[in-house]
Structure formats: C-alpha cells, structure tokens
C-alpha atoms as a PDB file:
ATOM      1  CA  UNK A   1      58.588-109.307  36.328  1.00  0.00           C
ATOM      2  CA  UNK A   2      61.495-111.364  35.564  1.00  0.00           C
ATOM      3  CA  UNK A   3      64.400-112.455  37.691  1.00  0.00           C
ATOM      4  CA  UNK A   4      67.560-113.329  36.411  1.00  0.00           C
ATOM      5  CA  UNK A   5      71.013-114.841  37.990  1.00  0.00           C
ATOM      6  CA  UNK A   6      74.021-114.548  37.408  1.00  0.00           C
ATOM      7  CA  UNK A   7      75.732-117.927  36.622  1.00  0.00           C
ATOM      8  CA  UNK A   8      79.393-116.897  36.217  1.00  0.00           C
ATOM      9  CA  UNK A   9      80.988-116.061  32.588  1.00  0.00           C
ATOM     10  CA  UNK A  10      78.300-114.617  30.268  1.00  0.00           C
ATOM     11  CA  UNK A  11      76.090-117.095  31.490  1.00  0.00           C
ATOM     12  CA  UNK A  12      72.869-115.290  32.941  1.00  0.00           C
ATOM     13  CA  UNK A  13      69.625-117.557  33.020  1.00  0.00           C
ATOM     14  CA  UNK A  14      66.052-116.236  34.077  1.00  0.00           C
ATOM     15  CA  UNK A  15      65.031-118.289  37.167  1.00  0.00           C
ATOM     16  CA  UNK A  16      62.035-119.635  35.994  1.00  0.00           C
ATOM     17  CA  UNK A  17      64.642-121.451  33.178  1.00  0.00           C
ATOM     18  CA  UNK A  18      66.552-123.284  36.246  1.00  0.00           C
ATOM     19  CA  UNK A  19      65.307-126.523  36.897  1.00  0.00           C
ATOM     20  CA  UNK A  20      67.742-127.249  40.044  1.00  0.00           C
ATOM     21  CA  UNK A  21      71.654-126.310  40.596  1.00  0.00           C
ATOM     22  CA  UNK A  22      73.790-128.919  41.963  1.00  0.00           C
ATOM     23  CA  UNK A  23      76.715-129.492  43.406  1.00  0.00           C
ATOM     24  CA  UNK A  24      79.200-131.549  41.386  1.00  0.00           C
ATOM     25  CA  UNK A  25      80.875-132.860  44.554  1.00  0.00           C
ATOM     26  CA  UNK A  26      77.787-134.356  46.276  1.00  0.00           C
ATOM     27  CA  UNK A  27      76.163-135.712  42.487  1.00  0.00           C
ATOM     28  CA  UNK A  28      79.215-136.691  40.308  1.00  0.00           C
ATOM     29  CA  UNK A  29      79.762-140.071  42.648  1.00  0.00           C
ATOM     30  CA  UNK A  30      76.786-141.251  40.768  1.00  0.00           C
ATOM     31  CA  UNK A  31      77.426-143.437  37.714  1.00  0.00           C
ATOM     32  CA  UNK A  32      73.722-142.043  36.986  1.00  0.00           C
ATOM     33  CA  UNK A  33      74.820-138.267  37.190  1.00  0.00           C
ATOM     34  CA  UNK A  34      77.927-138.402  35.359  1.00  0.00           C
ATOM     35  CA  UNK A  35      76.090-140.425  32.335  1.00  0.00           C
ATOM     36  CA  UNK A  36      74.051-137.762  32.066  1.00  0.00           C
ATOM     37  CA  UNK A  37      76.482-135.078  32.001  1.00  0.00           C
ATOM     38  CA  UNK A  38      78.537-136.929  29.452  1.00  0.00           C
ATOM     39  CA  UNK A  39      75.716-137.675  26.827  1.00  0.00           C
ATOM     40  CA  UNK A  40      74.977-133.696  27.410  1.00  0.00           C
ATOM     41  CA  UNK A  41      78.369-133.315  26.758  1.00  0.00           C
ATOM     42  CA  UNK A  42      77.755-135.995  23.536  1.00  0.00           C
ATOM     43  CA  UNK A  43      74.873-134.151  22.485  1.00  0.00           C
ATOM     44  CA  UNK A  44      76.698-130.301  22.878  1.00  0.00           C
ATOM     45  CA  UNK A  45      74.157-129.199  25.384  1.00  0.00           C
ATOM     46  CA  UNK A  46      76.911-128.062  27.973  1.00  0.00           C
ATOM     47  CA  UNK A  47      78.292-124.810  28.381  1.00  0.00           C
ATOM     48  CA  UNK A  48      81.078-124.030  31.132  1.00  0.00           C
ATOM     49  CA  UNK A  49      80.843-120.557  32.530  1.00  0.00           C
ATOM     50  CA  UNK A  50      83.661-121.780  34.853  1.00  0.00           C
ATOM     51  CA  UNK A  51      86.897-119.903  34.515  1.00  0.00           C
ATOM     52  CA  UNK A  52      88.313-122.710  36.789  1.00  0.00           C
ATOM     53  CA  UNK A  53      86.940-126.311  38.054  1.00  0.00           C
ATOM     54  CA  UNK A  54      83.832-125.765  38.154  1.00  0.00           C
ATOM     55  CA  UNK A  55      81.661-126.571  41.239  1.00  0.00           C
ATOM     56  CA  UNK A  56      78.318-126.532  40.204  1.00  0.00           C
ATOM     57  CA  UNK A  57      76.225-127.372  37.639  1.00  0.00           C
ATOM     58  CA  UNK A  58      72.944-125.926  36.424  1.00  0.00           C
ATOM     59  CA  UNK A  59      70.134-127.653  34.684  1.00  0.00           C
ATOM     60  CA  UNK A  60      67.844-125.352  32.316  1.00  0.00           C
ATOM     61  CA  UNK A  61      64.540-126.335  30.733  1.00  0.00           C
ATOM     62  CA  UNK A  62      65.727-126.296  27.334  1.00  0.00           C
ATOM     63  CA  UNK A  63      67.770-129.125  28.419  1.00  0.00           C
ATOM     64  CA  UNK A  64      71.052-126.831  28.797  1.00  0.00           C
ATOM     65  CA  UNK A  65      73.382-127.675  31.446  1.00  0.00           C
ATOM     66  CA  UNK A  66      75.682-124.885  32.825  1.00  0.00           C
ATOM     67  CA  UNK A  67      78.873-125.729  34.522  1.00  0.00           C
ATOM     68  CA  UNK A  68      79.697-122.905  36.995  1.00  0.00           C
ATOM     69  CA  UNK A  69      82.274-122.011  39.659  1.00  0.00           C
ATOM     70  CA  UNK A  70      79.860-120.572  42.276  1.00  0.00           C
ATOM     71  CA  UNK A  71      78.444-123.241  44.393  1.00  0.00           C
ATOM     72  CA  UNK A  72      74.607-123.985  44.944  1.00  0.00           C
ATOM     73  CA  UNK A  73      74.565-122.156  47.563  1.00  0.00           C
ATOM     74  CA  UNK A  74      76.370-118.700  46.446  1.00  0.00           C
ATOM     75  CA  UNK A  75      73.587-119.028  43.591  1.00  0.00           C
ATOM     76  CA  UNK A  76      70.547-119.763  46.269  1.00  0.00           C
ATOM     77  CA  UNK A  77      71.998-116.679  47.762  1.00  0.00           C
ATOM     78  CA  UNK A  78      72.235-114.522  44.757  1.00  0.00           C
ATOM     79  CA  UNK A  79      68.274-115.446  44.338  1.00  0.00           C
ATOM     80  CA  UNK A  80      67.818-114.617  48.007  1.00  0.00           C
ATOM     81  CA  UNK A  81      69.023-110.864  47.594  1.00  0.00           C
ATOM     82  CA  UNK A  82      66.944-110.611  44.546  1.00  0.00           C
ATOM     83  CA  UNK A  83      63.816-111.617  46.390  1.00  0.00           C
ATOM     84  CA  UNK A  84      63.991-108.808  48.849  1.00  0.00           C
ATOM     85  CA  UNK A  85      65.130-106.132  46.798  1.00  0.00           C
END
C-alpha cells in the first residue's frame, strides 16, 4: 500500500517519490545547493506549494523539486503518524 504526504498547496507526493526534504536554512549557504535550485528553476522543474517563504524544499525522483512552508521536520512527522496508523 501506498503512503502519501502532504507537502502544502496541492502538492501531495507518494513517499517512495521523495528522495530527501531539506531545510532551506541549513542548505541554501551552499553555492552548490543554490546552483542547483536555480538551474531547476532554469529548467522549470520547481513548483512552490508555499503560500509564504518557504522553508523547505523537497526533492522527487522525477527530478521535481517542491518548495514548501512546513519544515523537514513537520513533514518527518506527518510520515511518522502515517506509519502507525
């Protein structure tokens, strides 16, 4: 059975499509991390389900990246109820 979360918006991803979620405070410092973010912003591959700054950002195996106001760990935590339901 599939699991699903809830990024924010209408964004809703099954888990096994999230490669990691990270947390644009601790990763946009690097010059690496925001290269990447801007050539997946180049390339159109970045949808924000952010109403407001977003916080987070969500990598998805088809390349997708999903800027989200929930932080990493509101999302870990979302997975966490799902587990022991």
């Amino acid at each position: 059975m599939s699991r699903y979360i809830y990024l924010g918006g209408d964004a809703v991803r099954r888990e096994d499509a999230v490669i990691g979620v990270f947390d644009l405070d601790n990763t946009s410092w690097s010059h690496r991390t925001r290269a990447f973010l801007a050539r997946a912003e180049q390339e159109g591959r970045v949808i924000s389900a952010a109403e407001d700054i977003p916080r987070s950002f969500v990598l998805c195996t088809d390349g997708t990246v999903i800027l989200t106001q929930p932080t990493p760990a509101t999302l870990a935590r979302r997975l966490d109820e799902q587990e022991r339901i």
